[in-house]
Protein backbone atom coordinates (compact mmCIF):
# COMPACT_ATOMS: atom_id res chain seq x y z
CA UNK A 1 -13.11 -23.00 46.65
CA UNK A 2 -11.03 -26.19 45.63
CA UNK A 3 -7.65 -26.62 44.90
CA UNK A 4 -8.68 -28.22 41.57
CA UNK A 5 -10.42 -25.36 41.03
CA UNK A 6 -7.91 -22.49 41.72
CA UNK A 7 -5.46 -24.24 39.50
CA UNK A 8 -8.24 -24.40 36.42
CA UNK A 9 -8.95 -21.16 36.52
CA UNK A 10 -5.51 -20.20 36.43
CA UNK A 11 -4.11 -22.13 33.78
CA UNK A 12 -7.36 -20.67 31.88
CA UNK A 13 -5.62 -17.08 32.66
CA UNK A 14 -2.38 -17.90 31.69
CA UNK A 15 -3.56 -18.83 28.28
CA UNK A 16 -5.52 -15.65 27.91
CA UNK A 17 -2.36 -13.82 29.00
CA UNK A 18 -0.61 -15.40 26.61
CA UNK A 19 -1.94 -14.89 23.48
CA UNK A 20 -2.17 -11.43 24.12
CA UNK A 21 1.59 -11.20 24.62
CA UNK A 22 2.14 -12.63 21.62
CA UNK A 23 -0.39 -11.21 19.51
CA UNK A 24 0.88 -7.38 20.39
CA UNK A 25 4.47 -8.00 20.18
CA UNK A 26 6.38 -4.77 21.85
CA UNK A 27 4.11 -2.16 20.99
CA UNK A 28 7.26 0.52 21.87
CA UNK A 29 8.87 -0.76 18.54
CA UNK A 30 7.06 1.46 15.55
CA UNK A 31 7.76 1.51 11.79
CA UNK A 32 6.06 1.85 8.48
CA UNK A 33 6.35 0.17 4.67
CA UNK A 34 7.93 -2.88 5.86
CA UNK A 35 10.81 -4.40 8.19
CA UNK A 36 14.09 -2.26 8.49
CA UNK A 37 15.44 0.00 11.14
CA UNK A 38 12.59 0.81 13.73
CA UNK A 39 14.73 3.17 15.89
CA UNK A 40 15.67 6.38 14.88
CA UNK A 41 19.64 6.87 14.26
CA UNK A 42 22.20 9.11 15.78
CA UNK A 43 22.81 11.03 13.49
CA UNK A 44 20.84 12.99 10.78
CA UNK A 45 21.41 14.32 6.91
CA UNK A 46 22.37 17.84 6.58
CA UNK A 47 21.26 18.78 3.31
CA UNK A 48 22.84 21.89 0.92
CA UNK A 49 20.58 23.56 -1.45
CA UNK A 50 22.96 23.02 -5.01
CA UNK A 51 21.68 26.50 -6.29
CA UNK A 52 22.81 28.15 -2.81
CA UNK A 53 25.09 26.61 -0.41
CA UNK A 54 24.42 28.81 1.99
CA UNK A 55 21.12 26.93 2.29
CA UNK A 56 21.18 24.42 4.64
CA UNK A 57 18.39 22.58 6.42
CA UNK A 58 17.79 18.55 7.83
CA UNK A 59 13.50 18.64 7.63
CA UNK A 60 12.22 17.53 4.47
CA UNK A 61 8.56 18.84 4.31
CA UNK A 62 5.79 17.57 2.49
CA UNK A 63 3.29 19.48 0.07
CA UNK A 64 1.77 21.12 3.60
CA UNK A 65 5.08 22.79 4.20
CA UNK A 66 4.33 21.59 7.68
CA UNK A 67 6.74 22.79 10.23
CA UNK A 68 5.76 19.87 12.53
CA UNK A 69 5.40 16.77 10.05
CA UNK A 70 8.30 15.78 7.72
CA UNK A 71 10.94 13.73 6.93
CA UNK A 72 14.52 13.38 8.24
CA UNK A 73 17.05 11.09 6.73
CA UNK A 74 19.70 8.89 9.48
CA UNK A 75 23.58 8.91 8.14
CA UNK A 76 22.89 5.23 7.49
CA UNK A 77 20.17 5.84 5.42
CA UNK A 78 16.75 5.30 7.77
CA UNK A 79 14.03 7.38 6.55
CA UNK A 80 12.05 8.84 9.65
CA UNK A 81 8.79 10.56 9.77
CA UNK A 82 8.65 13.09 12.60
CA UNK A 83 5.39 14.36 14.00
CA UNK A 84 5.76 16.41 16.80
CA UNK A 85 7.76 14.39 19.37
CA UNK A 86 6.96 11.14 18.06
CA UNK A 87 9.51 9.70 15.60
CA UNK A 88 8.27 6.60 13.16
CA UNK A 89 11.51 4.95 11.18
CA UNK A 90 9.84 3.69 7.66
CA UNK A 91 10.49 -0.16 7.17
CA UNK A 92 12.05 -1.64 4.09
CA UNK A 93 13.12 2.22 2.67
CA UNK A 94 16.87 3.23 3.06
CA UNK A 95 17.77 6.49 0.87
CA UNK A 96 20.08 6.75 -1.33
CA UNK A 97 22.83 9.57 0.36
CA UNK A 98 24.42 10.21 -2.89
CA UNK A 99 21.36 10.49 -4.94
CA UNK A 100 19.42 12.83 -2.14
CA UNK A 101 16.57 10.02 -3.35
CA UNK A 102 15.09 6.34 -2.03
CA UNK A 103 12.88 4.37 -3.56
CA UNK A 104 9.31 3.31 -2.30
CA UNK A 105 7.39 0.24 -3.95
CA UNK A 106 7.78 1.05 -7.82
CA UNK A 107 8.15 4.92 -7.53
CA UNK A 108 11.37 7.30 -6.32
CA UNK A 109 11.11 9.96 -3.83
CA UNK A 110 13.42 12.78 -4.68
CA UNK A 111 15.03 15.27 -2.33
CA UNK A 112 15.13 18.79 -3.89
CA UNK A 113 15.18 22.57 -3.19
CA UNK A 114 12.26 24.69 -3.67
CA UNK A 115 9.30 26.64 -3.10
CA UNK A 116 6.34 25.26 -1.07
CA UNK A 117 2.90 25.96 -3.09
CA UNK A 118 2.18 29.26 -3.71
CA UNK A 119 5.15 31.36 -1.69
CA UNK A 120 7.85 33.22 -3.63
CA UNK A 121 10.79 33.10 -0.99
CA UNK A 122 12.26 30.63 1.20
CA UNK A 123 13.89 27.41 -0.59
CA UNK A 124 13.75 24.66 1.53
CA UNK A 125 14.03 20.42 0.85
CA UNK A 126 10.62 18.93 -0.23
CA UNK A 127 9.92 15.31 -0.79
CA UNK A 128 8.83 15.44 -4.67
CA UNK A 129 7.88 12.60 -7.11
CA UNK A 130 10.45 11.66 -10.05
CA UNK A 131 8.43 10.35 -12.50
CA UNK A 132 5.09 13.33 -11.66
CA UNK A 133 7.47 15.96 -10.57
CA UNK A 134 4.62 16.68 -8.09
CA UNK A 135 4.87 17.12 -4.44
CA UNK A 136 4.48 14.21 -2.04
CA UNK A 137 1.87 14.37 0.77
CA UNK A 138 3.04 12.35 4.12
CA UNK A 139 0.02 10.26 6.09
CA UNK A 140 1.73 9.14 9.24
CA UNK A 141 0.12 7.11 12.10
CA UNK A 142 1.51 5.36 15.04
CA UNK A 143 2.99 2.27 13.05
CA UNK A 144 3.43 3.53 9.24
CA UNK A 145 3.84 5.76 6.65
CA UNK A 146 2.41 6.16 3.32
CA UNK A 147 4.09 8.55 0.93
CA UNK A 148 1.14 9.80 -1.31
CA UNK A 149 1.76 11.36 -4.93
CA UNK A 150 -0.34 14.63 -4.92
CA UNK A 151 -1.67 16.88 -7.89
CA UNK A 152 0.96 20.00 -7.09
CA UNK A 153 3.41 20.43 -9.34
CA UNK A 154 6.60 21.30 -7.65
CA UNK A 155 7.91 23.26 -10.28
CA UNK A 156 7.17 24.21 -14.16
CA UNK A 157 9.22 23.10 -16.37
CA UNK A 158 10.16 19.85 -14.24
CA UNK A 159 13.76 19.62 -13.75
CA UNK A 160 15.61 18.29 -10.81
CA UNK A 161 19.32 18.26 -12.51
CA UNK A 162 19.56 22.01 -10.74
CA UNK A 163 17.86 21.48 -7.19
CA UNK A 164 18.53 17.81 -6.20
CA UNK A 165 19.52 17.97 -2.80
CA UNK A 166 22.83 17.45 -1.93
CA UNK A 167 24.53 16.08 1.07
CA UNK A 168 26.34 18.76 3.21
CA UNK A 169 27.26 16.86 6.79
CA UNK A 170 25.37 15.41 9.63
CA UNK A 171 23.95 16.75 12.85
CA UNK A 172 22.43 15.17 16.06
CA UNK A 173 18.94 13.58 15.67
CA UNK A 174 17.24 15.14 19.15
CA UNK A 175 14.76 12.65 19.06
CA UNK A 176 16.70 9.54 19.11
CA UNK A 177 17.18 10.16 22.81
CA UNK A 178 13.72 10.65 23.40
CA UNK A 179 12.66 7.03 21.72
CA UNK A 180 15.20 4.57 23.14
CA UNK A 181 14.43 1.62 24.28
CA UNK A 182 16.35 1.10 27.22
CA UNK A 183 14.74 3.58 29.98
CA UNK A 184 13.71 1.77 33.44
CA UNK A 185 9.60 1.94 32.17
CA UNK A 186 10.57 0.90 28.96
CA UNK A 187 12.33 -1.88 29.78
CA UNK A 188 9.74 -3.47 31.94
CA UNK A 189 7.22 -3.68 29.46
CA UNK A 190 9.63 -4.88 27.10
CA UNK A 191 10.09 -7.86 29.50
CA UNK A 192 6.27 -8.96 28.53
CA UNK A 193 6.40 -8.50 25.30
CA UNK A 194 6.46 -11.58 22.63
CA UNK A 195 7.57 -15.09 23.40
CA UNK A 196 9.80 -14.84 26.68
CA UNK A 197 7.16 -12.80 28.11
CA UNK A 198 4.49 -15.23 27.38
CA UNK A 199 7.23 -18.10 29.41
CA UNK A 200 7.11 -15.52 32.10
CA UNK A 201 3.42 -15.49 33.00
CA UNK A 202 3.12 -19.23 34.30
CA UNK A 203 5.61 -18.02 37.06
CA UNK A 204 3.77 -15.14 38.15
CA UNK A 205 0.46 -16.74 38.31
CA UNK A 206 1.98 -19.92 40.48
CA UNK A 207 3.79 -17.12 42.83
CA UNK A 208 -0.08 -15.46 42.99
CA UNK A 209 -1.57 -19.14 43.28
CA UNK A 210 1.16 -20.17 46.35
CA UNK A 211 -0.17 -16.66 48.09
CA UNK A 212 -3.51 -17.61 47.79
CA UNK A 213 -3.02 -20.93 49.45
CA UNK A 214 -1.17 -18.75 51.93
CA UNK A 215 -3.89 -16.76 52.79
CA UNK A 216 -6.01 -19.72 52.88
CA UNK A 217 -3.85 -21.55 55.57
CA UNK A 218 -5.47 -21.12 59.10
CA UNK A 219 -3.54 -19.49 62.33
CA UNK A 220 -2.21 -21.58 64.57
């Protein structure tokens, strides 16, 4: 084979290279609903049941009263969807401490003390709608999070003057560990991901090229 042809085909693979390093970005870095914080804080929201102090609790569960999908709010405000293992820091949302609240598009999530659907016992923080006073179901992928506005009424009459969460302290956020950035694996794919990736591939593929014309040089 040629050398004009080695170095065609090459150049042809570096472009394909390329745009796939730029089109996927670092595909470690998740979020949902927009830019913001995509790593999940420190520190997490203890939050105190007003009606009973004594109640205490960090997971804010959706309508499903699922003990493996809900919501945890950072100290600094990040709202982060936890499924399992797997934490997903919502973009463009930041909660309002004070309020026990944050605000999504046109609508406010509350944080408030209550009964899941259809149990008597057992107050815990749900995420419910102010302006429906219904519960709020989470849909959580890999890369967002949609907050949907179900038909359950959280409670009847609606009135979240007397179970608005409030905010009792902070605790460590176990999974903050387990999705930074900077471990050894990590780190290497990082280093081909986006533009200085992209400026890296021409000097792997001439270090590949120089080895083939290596190979190709005869004994003496």
């Amino acid at each position: 084979m040629g050398t004009m042809c080695i170095v065609k085909r090459t150049v042809r693979l570096w472009g394909v290279l390329s745009l796939m390093v730029l089109s996927s970005g670092c595909q470690g870095q998740n979020g949902g609903g927009g830019g913001g914080s995509l790593q999940p804080s420190d520190k997490i929201v203890v939050w105190e049941d007003p009606a009973n102090p004594d109640a205490q609790g960090t997971n804010i569960r959706d309508v499903n009263n699922d003990a493996e999908r809900f919501v945890v709010i950072g100290t600094g405000g990040e709202v982060q969807f936890v499924s399992g293992t797997s934490p997903l820091v919502a973009r463009d949302v930041t909660a309002n401490l004070d309020d026990a609240s944050f605000n999504v598009g046109n609508g406010t999530i509350d944080i408030r003390f209550g009964l899941a659907p259809g149990e008597t016992t057992g107050r815990r923080p749900f995420l419910v709608d102010r302006n429906t006073g219904h519960f709020i179901q989470l849909v959580g992928g890999t890369t967002e999070l949609t907050f949907e506005v179900t038909d359950a009424a959280f409670e009847d009459p609606n009135d979240r003057t007397d179970d608005q969460a409030v905010e009792a302290g902070e605790a460590d956020n176990p999974l903050a560990t387990a999705a930074s950035p900077n471990t050894p694996t990590t780190s290497a794919l990082n280093s081909l991901c986006g533009i200085g990736g992209a400026a890296m591939i021409p000097v792997v593929l001439l270090g590949l090229l120089g080895l083939r014309f290596a190979r190709r040089r005869p004994s003496s």
